[in-house]
N, C-alpha and C. Protein backbone atom coordinates (compact mmCIF):
# COMPACT_ATOMS: atom_id res chain seq x y z
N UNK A 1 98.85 90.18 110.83
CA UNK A 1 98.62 91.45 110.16
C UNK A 1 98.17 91.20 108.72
N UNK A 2 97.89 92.63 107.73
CA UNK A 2 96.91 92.10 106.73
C UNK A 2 98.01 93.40 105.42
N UNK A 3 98.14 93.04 104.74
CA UNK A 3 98.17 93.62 103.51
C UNK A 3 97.02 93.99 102.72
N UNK A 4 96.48 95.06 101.90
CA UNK A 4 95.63 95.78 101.12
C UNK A 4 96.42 96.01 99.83
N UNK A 5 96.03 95.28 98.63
CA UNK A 5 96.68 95.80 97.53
C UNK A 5 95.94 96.55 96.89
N UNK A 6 96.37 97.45 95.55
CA UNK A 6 95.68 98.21 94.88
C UNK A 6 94.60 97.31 94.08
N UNK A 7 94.58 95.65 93.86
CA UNK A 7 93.77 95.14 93.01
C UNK A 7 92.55 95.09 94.05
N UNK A 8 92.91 95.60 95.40
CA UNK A 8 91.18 95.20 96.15
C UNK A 8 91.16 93.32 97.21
N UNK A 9 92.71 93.08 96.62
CA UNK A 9 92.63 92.10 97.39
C UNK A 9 93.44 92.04 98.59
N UNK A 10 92.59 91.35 99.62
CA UNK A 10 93.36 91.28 100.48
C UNK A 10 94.08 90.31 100.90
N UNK A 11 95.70 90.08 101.63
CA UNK A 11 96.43 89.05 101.59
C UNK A 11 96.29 89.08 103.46
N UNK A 12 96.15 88.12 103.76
CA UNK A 12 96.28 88.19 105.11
C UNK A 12 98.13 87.03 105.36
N UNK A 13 99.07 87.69 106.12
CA UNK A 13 100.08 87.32 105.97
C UNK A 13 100.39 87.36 107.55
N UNK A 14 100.73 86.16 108.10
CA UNK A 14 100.71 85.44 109.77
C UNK A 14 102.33 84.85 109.93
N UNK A 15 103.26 86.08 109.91
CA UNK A 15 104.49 85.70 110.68
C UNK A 15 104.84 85.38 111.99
N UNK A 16 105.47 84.03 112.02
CA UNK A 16 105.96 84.25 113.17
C UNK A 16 107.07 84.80 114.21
């Protein structure tokens, strides 16, 4: 799944 922050960046974050 992906996070969207307000700075425009995106964090892509891969739990297992």
């Amino acid at each position: 799944m992906f996070t969207i922050h307000q700075n425009g960046e995106i964090y892509i974050i891969h739990r297992a």
